[in-house]
Protein backbone atom coordinates (compact mmCIF):
# COMPACT_ATOMS: atom_id res chain seq x y z
CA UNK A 1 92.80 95.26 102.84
CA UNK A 2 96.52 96.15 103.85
CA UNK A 3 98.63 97.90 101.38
CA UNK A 4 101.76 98.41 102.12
CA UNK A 5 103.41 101.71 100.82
CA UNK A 6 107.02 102.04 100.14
CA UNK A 7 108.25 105.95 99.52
CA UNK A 8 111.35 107.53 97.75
CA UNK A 9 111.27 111.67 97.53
CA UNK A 10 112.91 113.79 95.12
CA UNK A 11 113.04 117.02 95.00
CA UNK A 12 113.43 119.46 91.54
CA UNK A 13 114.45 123.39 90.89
CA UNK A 14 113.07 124.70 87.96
CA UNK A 15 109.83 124.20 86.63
CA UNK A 16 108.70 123.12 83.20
CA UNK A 17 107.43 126.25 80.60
CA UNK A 18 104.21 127.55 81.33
CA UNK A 19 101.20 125.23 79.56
CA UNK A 20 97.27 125.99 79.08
CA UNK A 21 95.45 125.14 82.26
CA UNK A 22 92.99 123.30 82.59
CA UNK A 23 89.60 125.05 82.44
CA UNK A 24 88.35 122.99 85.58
CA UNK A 25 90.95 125.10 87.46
CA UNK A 26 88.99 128.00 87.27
CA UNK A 27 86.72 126.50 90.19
CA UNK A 28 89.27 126.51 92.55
CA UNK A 29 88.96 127.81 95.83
CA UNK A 30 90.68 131.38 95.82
CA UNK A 31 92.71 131.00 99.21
CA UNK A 32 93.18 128.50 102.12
CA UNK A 33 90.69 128.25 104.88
CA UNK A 34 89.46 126.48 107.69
CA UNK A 35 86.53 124.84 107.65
CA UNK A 36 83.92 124.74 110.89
CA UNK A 37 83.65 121.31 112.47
CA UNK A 38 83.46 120.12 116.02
CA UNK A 39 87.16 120.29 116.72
CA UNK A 40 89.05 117.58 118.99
CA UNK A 41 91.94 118.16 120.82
CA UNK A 42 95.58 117.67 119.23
CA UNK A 43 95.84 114.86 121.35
CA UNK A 44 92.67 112.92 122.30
CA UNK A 45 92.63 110.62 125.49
CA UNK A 46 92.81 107.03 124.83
CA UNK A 47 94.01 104.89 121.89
CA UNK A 48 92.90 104.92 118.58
CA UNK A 49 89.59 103.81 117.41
CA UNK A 50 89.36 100.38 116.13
CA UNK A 51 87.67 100.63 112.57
CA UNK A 52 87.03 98.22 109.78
CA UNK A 53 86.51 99.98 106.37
CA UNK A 54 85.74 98.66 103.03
CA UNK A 55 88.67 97.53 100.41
CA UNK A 56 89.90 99.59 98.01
CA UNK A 57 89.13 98.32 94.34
CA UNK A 58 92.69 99.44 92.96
CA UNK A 59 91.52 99.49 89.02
CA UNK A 60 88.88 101.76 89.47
CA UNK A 61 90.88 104.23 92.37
CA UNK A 62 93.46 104.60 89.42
CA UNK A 63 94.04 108.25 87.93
CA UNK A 64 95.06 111.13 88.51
CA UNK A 65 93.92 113.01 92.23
CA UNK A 66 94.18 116.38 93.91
CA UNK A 67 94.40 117.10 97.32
CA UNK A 68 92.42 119.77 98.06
CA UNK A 69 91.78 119.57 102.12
CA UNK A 70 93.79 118.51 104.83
CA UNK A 71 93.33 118.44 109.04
CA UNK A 72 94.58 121.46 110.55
CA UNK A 73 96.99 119.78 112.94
CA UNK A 74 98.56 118.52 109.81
CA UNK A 75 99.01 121.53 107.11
CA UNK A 76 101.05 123.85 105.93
CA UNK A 77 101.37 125.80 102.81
CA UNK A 78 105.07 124.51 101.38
CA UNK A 79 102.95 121.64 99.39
CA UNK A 80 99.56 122.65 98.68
CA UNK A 81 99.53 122.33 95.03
CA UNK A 82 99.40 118.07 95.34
CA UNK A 83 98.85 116.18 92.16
CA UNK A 84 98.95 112.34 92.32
CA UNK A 85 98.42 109.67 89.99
CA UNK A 86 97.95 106.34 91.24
CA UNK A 87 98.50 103.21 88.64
CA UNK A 88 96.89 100.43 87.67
CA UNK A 89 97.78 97.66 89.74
CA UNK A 90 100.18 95.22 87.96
CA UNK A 91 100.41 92.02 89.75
CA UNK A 92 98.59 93.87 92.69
CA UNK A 93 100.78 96.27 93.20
CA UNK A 94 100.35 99.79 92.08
CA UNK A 95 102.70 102.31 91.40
CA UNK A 96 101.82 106.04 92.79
CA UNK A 97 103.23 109.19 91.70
CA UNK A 98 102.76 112.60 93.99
CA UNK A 99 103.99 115.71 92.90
CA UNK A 100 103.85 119.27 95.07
CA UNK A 101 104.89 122.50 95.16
CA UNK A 102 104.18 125.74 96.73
CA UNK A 103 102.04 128.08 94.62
CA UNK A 104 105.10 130.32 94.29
CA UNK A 105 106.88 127.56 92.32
CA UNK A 106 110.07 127.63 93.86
CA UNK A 107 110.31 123.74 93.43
CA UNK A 108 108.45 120.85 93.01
CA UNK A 109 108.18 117.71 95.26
CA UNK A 110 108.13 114.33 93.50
CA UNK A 111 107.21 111.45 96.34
CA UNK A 112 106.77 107.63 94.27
CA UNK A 113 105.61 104.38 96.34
CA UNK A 114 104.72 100.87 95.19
CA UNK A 115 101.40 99.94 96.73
CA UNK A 116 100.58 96.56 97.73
CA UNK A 117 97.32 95.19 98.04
CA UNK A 118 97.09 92.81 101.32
CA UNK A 119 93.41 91.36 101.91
CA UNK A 120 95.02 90.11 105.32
CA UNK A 121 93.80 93.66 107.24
CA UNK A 122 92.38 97.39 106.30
CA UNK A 123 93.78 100.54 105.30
CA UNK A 124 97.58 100.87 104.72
CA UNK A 125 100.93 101.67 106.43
CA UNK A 126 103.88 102.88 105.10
CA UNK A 127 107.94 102.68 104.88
CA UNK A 128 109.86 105.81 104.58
CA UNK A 129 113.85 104.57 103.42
CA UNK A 130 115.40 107.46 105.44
CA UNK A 131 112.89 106.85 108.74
CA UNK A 132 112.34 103.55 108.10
CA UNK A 133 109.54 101.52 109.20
CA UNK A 134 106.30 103.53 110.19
CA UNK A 135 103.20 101.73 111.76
CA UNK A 136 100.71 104.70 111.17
CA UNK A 137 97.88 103.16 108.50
CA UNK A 138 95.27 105.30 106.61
CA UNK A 139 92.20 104.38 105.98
CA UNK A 140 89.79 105.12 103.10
CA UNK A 141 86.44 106.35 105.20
CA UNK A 142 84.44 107.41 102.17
CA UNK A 143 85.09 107.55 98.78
CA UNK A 144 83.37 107.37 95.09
CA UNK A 145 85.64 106.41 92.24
CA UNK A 146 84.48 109.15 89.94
CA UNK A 147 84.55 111.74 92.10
CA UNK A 148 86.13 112.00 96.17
CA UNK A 149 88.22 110.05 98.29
CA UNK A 150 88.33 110.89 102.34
CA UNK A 151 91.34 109.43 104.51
CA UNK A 152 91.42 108.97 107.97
CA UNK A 153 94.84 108.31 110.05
CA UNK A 154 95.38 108.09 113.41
CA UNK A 155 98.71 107.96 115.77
CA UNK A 156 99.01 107.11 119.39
CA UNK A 157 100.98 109.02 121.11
CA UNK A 158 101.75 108.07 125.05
CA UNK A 159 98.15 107.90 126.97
CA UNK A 160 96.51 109.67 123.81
CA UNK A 161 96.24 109.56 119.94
CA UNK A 162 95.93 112.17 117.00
CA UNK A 163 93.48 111.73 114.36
CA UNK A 164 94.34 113.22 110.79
CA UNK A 165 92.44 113.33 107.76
CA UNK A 166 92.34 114.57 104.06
CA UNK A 167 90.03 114.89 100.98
CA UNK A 168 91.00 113.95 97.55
CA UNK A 169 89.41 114.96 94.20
CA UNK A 170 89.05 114.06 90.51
CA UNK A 171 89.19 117.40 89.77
CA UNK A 172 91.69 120.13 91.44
CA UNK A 173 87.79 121.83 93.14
CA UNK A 174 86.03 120.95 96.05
CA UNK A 175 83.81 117.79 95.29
CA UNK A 176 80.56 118.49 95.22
CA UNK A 177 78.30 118.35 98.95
CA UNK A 178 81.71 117.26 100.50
CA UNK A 179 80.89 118.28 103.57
CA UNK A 180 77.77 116.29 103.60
CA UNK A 181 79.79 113.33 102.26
CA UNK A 182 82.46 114.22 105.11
CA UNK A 183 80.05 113.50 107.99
CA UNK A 184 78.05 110.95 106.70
CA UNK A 185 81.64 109.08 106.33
CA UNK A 186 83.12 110.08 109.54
CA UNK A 187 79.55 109.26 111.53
CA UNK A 188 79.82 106.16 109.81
CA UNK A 189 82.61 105.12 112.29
CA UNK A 190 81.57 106.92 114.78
CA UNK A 191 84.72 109.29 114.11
CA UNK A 192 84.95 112.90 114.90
CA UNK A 193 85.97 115.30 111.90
CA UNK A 194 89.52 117.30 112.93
CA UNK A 195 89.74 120.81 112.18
CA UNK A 196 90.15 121.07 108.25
CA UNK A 197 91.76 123.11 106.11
CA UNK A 198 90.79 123.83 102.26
CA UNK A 199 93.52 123.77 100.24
CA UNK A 200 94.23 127.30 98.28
CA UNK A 201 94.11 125.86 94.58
CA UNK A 202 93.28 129.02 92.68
CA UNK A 203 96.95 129.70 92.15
CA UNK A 204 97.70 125.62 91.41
CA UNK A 205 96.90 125.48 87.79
CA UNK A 206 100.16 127.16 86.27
CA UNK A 207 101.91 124.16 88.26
CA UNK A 208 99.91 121.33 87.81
CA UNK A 209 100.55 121.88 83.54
CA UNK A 210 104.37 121.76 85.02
CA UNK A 211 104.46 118.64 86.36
CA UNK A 212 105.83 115.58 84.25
CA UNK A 213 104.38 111.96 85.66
CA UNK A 214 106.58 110.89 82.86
CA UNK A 215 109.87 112.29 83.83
């Protein structure tokens, strides 16, 4: 399945008034830190891997999801409070909504895209309106509806490539046995896991009850 992506960003100042948060917050991690896997170089000899994955069913991936890793070679802390909600497809095309901020709440990050399901390939590449026309694709390596979703990118780069990847939750806490579910996926493939980071989301809640998919 290729779905084709199509990003606008805007960014906002102030922040809505402080709401409850939600109680599942309190299982957050309590800072940002690496997590031990074999680690690849930045840049890995050779293209990248070929790999098939399974389609995405769009109805059931719709919701709201937090990111809450993301590869080393591919983080830093300016958006690590990431909220998305991805729509139900209409026509199959889906609507996403991603909103970030750092925990400080200096401003919030609002990225939408229009998602279009394509059963003529796998994964999913992108167009940015400022950059313009990106091949990179991501790819959906493991997932369960209810509760995780892993991505897997990769970008050649001259004689090499760089592999990227993230995890995705239902609820703004580590999934549960995701490192388990990490491996499994990624041995699936035959894929090696890049360094990963989890994503501080202790001080998160205060922003997620700011953000307005609405708006």
């Amino acid at each position: 399945m290729l779905i084709l992506v199509i990003f606008s960003c805007l960014t906002s100042g102030a922040f809505a008034q402080y709401q409850s948060s939600a109680s599942s917050c309190s299982k957050s991690s309590s800072r940002a830190s690496a997590l031990t896997y074999p680690k690849p170089p930045l840049v890995i000899n050779g293209p990248c891997p070929v790999i098939d994955v399974d389609p995405i069913d769009f109805t059931r991936h719709a919701g709201i999801w937090y990111e809450v890793q993301r590869s080393a070679n591919n983080y830093d802390s300016v958006d690590e409070c990431q909220k998305m909600l991805w729509g139900k497809p209409v026509n199959n095309v889906s609507r996403i909504i991603t909103k970030s901020s750092p925990t400080s709440g200096s401003f919030t990050s609002t990225t939408t895209a229009q998602v279009v399901d394509d059963i003529a390939g796998t994964g999913f590449s992108y167009r940015l309106p400022v950059i313009g026309q990106l091949s990179r694709q991501y790819y959906g390596v493991g997932f369960s509806y209810e509760d995780y979703a892993i991505a897997w990118a990769c970008e050649n780069r001259g004689n090499g490539h760089v592999e990227q990847a993230w995890v995705f939750s239902r609820e703004p806490a580590q999934p549960y046995n995701i490192s388990a579910l990490m491996k499994e996926a990624f041995a699936r493939y035959n894929l090696t896991i890049p360094e990963m980071v989890k994503i501080d989301l202790a001080g998160c809640c205060r922003i997620y009850s700011s953000f307005d998919f609405d708006s």
